[in-house]
Protein backbone atom coordinates (compact mmCIF):
# COMPACT_ATOMS: atom_id res chain seq x y z
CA UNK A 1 -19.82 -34.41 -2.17
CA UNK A 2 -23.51 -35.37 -4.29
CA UNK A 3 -23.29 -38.12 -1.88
CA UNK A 4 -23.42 -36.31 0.99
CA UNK A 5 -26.00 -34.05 -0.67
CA UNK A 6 -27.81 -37.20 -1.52
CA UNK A 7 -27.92 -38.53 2.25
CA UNK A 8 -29.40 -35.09 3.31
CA UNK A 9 -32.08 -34.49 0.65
CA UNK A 10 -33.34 -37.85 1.02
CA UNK A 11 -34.48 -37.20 4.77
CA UNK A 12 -35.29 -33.60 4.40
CA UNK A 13 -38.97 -32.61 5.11
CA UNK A 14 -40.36 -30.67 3.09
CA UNK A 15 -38.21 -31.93 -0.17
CA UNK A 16 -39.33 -35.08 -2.38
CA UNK A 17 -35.71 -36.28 -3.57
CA UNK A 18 -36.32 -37.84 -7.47
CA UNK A 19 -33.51 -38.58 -8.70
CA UNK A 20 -29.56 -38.01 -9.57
CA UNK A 21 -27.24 -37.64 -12.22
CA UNK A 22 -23.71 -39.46 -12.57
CA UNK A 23 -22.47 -40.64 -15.89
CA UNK A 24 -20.34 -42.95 -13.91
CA UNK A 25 -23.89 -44.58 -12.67
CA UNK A 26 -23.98 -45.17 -8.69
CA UNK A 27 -20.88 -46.36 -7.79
CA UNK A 28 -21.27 -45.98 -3.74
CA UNK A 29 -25.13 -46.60 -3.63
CA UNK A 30 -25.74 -43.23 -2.45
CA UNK A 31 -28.86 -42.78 -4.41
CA UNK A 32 -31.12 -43.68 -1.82
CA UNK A 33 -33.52 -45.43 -3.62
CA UNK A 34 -33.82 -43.05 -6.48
CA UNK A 35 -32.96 -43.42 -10.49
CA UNK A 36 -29.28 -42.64 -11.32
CA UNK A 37 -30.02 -40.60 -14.41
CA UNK A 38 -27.26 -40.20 -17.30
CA UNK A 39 -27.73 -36.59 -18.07
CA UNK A 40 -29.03 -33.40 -16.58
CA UNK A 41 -31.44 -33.04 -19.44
CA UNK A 42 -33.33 -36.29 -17.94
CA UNK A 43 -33.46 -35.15 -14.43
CA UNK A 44 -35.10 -31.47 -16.15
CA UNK A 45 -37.44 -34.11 -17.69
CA UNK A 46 -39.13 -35.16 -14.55
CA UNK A 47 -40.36 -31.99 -14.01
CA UNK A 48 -37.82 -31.15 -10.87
CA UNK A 49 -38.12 -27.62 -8.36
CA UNK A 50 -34.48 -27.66 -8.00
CA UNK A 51 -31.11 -29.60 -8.34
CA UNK A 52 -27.87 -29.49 -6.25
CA UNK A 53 -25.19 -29.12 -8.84
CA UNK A 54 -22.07 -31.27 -7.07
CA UNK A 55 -20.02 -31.81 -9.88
CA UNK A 56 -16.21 -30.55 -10.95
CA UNK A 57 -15.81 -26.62 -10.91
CA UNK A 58 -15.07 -26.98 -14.52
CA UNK A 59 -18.30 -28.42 -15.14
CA UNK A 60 -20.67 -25.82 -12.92
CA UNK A 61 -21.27 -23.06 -15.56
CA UNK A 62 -22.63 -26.04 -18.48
CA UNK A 63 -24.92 -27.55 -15.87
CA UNK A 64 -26.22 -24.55 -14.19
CA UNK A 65 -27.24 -22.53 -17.54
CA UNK A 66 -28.83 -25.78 -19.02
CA UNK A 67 -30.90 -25.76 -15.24
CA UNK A 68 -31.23 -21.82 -16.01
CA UNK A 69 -32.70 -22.65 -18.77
CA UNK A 70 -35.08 -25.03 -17.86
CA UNK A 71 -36.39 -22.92 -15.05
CA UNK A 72 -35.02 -24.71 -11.98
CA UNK A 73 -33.52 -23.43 -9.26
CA UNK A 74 -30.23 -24.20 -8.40
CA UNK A 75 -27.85 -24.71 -5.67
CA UNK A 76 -24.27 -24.85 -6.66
CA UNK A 77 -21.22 -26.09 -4.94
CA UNK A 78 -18.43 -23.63 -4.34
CA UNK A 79 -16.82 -22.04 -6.33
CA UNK A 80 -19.55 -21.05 -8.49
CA UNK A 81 -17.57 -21.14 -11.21
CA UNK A 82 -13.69 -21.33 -12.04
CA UNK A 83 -13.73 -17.91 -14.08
CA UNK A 84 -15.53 -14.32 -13.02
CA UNK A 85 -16.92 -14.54 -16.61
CA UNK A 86 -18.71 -18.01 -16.31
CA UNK A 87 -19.86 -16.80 -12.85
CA UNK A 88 -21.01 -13.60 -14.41
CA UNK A 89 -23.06 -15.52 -16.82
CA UNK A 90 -24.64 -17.48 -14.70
CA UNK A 91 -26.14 -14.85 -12.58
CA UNK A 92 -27.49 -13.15 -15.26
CA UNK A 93 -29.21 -16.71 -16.31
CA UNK A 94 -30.80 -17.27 -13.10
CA UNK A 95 -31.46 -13.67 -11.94
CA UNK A 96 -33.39 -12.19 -15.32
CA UNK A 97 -35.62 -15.98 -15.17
CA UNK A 98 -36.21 -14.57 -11.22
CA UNK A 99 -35.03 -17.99 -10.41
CA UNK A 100 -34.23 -18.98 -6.87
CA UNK A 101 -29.74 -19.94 -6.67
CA UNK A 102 -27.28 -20.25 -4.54
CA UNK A 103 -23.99 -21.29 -3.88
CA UNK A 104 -22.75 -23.96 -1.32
CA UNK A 105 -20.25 -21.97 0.67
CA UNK A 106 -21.00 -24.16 3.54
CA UNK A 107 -19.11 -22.49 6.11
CA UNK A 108 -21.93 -19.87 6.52
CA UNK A 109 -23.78 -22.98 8.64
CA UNK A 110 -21.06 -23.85 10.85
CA UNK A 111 -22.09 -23.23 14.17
CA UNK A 112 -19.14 -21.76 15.22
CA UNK A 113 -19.40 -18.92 12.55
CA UNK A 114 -23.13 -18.44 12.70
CA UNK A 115 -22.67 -17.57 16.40
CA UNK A 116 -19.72 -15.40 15.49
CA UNK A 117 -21.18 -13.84 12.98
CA UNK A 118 -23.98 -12.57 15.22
CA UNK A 119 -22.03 -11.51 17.97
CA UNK A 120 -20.11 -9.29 15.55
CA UNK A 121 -23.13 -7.77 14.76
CA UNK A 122 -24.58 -7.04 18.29
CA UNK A 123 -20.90 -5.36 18.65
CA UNK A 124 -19.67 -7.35 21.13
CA UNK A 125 -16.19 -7.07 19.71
CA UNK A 126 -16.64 -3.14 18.90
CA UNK A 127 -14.02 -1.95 15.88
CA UNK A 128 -12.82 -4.98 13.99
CA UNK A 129 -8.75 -4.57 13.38
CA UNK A 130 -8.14 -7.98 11.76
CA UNK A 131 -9.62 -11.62 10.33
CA UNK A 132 -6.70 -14.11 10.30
CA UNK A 133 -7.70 -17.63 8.66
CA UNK A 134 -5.74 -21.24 8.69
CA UNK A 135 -6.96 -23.94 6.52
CA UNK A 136 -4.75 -26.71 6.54
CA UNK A 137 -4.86 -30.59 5.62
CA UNK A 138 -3.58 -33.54 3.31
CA UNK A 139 -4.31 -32.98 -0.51
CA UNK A 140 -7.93 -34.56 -1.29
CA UNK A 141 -7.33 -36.67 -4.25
CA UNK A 142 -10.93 -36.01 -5.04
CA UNK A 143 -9.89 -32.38 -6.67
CA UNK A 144 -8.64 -32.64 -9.98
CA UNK A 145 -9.29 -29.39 -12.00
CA UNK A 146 -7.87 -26.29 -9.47
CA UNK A 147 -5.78 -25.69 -7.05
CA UNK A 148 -5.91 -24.69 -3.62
CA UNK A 149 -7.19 -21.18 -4.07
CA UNK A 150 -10.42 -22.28 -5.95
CA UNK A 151 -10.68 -25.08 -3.94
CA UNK A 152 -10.13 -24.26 -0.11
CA UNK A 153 -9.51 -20.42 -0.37
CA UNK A 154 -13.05 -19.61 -1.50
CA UNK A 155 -13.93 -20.71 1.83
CA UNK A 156 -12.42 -18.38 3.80
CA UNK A 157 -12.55 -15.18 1.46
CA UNK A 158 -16.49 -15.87 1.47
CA UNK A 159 -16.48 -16.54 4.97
CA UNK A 160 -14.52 -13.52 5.94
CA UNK A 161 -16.42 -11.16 3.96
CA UNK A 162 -19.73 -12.99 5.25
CA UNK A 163 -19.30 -12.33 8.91
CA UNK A 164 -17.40 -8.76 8.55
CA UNK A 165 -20.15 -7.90 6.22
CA UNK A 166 -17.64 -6.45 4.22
CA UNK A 167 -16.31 -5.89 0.53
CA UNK A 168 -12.11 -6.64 -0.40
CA UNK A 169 -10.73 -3.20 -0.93
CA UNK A 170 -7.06 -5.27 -2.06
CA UNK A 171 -5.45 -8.53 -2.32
CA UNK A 172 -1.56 -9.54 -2.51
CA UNK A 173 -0.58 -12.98 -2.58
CA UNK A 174 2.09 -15.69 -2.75
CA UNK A 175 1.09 -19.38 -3.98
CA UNK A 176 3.77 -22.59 -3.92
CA UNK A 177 3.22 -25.44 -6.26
CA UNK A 178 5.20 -28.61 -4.94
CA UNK A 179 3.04 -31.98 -5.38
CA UNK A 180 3.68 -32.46 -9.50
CA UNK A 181 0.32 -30.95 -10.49
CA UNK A 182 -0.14 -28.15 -12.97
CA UNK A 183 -2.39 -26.01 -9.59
CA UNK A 184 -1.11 -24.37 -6.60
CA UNK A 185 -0.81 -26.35 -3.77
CA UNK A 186 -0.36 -23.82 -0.85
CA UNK A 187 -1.49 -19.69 -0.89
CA UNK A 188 -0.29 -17.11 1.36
CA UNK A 189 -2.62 -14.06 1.53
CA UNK A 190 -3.26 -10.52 2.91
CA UNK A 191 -5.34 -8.33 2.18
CA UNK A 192 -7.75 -5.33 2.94
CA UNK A 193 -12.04 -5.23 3.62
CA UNK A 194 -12.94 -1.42 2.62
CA UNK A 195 -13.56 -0.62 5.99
CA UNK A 196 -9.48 -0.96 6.71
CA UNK A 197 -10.04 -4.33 8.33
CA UNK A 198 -6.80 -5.81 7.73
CA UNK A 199 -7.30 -10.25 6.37
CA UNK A 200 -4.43 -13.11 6.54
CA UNK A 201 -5.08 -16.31 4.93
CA UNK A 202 -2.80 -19.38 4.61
CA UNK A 203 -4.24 -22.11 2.78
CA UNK A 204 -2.78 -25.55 1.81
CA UNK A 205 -3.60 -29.13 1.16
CA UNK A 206 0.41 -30.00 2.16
CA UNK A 207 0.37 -30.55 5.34
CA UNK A 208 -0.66 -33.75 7.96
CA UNK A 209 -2.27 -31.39 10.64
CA UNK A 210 -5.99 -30.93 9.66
CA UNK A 211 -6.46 -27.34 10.81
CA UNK A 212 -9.73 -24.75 10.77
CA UNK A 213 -8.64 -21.60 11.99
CA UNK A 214 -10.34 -18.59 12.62
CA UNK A 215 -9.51 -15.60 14.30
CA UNK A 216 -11.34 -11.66 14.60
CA UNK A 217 -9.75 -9.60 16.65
CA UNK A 218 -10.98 -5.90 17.39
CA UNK A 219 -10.96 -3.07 20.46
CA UNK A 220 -12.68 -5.60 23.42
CA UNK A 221 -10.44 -8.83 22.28
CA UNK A 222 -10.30 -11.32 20.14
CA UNK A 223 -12.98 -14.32 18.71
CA UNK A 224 -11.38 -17.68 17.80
CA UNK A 225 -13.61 -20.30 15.95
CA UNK A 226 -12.49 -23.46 15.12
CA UNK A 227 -14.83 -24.99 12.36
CA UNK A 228 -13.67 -28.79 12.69
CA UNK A 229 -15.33 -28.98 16.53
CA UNK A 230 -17.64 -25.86 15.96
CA UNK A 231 -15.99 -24.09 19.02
CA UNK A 232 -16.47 -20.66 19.62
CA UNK A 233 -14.16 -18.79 22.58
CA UNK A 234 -13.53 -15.38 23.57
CA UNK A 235 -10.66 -13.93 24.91
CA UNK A 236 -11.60 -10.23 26.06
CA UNK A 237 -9.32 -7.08 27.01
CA UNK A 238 -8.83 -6.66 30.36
CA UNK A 239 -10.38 -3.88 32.18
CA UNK A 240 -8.21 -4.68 35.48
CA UNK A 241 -5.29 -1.89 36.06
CA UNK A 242 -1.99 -3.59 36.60
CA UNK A 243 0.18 -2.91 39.67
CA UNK A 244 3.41 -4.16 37.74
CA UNK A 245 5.37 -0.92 37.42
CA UNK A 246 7.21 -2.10 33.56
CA UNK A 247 3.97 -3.40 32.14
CA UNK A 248 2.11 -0.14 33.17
CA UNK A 249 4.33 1.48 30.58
CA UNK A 250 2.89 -0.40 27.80
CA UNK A 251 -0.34 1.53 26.97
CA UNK A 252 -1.91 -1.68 24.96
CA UNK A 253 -4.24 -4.29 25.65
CA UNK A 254 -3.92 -7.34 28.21
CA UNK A 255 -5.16 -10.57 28.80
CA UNK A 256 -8.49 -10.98 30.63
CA UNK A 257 -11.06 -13.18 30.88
CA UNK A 258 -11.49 -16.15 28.87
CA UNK A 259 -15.07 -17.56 27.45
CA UNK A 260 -16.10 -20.94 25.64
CA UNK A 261 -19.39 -21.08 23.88
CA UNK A 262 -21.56 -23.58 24.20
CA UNK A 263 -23.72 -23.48 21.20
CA UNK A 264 -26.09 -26.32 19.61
CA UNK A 265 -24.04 -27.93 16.86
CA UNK A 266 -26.48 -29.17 13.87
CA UNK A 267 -24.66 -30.42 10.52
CA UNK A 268 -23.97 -27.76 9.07
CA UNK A 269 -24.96 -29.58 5.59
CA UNK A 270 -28.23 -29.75 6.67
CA UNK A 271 -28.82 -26.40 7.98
CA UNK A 272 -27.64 -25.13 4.05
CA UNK A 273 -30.25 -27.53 2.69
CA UNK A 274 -32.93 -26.41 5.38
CA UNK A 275 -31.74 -22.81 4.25
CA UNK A 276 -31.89 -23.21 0.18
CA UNK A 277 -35.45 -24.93 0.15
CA UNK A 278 -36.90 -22.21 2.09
CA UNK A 279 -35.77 -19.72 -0.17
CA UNK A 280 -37.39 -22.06 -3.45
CA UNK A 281 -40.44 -22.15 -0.70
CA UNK A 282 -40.61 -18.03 -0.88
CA UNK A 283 -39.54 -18.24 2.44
CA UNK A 284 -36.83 -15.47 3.90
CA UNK A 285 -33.51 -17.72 3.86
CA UNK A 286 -30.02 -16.57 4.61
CA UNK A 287 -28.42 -18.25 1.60
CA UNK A 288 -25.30 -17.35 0.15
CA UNK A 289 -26.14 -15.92 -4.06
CA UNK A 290 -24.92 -16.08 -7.09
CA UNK A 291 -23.69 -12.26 -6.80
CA UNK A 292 -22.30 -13.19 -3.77
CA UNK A 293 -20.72 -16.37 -5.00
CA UNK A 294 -18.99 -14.75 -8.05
CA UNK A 295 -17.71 -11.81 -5.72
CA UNK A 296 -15.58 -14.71 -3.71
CA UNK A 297 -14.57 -16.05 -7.15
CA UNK A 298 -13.39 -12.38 -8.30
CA UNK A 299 -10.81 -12.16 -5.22
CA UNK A 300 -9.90 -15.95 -5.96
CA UNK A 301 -9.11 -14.86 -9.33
CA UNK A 302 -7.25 -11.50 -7.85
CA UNK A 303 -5.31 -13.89 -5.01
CA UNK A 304 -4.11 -16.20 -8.30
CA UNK A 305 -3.18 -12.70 -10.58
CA UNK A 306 -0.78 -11.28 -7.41
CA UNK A 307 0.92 -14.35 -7.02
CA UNK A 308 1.64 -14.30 -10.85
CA UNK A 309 2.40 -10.99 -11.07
CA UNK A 310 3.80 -10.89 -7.42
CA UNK A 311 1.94 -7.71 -7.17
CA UNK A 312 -1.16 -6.37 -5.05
CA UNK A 313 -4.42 -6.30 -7.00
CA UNK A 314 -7.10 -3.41 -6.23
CA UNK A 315 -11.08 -4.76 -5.99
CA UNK A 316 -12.24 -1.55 -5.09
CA UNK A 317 -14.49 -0.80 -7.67
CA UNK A 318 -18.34 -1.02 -7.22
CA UNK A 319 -19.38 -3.15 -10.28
CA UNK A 320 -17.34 -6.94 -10.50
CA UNK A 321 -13.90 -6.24 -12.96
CA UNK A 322 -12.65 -9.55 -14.30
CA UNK A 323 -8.88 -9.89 -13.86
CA UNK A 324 -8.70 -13.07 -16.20
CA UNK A 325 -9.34 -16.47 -16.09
């Protein structure tokens, strides 16, 4: 992922890209030009505004409090960190240094979603009843220290909470471990927002079909984004009274009109970048925070603790509870 990071800060305006760190050195000369530095400690040396921390989840709470520290801001990859306790810690590192941080929950600039997201909040789908979410695809041999939940799940309990604009009242969950590692492989979820919104995810890295599944469905009909093409369509009640004697009995909805979006598609990527360095800039930025970041990790946690305990796991309380590591 820092080389995709690496392409985009390189040509943003506005940002002076200075260097990067791999221990590993530049294997895919992706540095664009700049020094590939051996430690964090020498990129704080020369005198950075920020870093993009792209590095394994295991690794995201040593880097960001030694950034913390420093006093540079910070834009961390998802999850912000693999426990609610290292997440904890590092919001209270960058929040009481009034630092600028974020997590990379890149989803939030998907076209699809952003347009989705604002639609729900014009109330063009009136009550919400229910977010269902499908994110399949072959295992990425690229992830080598958590499983699926961490890794792919985050997505869509941040996403689903981000364009609700709710909290997760409660979490139950099922999780299959079949390809020889020591991580779950494949999650089964449902849940509820604490507005009653009802949430299904199913999550795996298992199968051939590459699949980015979205649905909201509420009182006028029913919002399906797909975030692979950035498609957003509608599929709305109808408000036509049948003649058909038997379905007149049925006092539900029915199929009406169906609409497809057409809505500019930037790289979503850049659009997060564009985001995070207005917010270092002082400039109002949509960005997804720490707070918000370790939120997704507490239901990630919750999703792995009912699939342990094959119980449902309450996250109603106000202030974040850790359920374990």
């Amino acid at each position: 992922m820092g080389r995709h990071h690496a392409r985009v800060l390189a040509g943003l305006e506005g940002v002076e890209f200075v260097g990067a760190v791999d221990p590993m050195g530049d294997k895919h000369g992706a540095a664009h030009g700049v020094p590939v530095l051996s430690t964090v400690q020498e990129l704080i040396d020369l005198g950075v505004d920020y870093a993009v921390v792209a590095c394994p989840t295991g690794l995201h709470e040593e880097v960001g409090l030694a950034l913390a520290e420093a006093g540079v801001c910070a834009l961390i990859e998802k999850p912000v960190a693999d426990t609610v306790e290292g997440a904890r810690r590092l919001v209270e590192a960058f929040e009481s240094r009034g630092l600028v941080a974020g997590v990379g929950h890149i989803e939030r600039c998907n076209p699809a979603l952003r347009s989705l997201r604002t639609r729900l909040e014009a109330g063009e789908l009136g009550d919400v009843y229910q977010v269902v979410t499908r994110r399949q695809g072959p295992f990425p041999h690229r992830i080598a220290d958590v499983g699926v939940v961490k890794d792919l799940a985050t997505h869509d309990i941040d996403l689903t909470g981000w364009v609700t604009g709710r909290r997760y009242a409660s979490i139950a969950a099922h999780t299959v471990s079949k390809s020889g590692r020591e991580h779950e492989d494949m999650v089964s979820a449902v849940g509820r927002l604490d507005d009653g919104t009802m949430v299904n995810h199913l999550v795996n890295w298992l199968s051939p079909l590459k699949e980015r599944f979205i649905s909201v469905t509420g009182e006028r009909g029913c919002f399906i984004a797909d975030t692979l093409t950035a498609d957003l369509t509608f599929h709305s009640n109808a408000a036509v009274a049948t003649e058909w004697e038997t379905l007149q009995t049925f006092r539900g909805v029915s199929e009406g009109d169906m609409i497809r979006y057409a809505i500019p598609k930037r790289e979503p990527l850049l659009v997060e970048h564009e985001l995070f360095r207005d917010a270092v800039l002082g400039k109002p930025a949509d960005i997804c925070t720490l707070r918000q970041g370790m939120r997704t990790v507490e239901v990630a946690v919750a999703v792995l603790e009912s699939a342990m305990g094959n119980r449902s796991i309450s996250l109603q309380s106000e202030d974040l509870v850790s359920h374990g590591s």
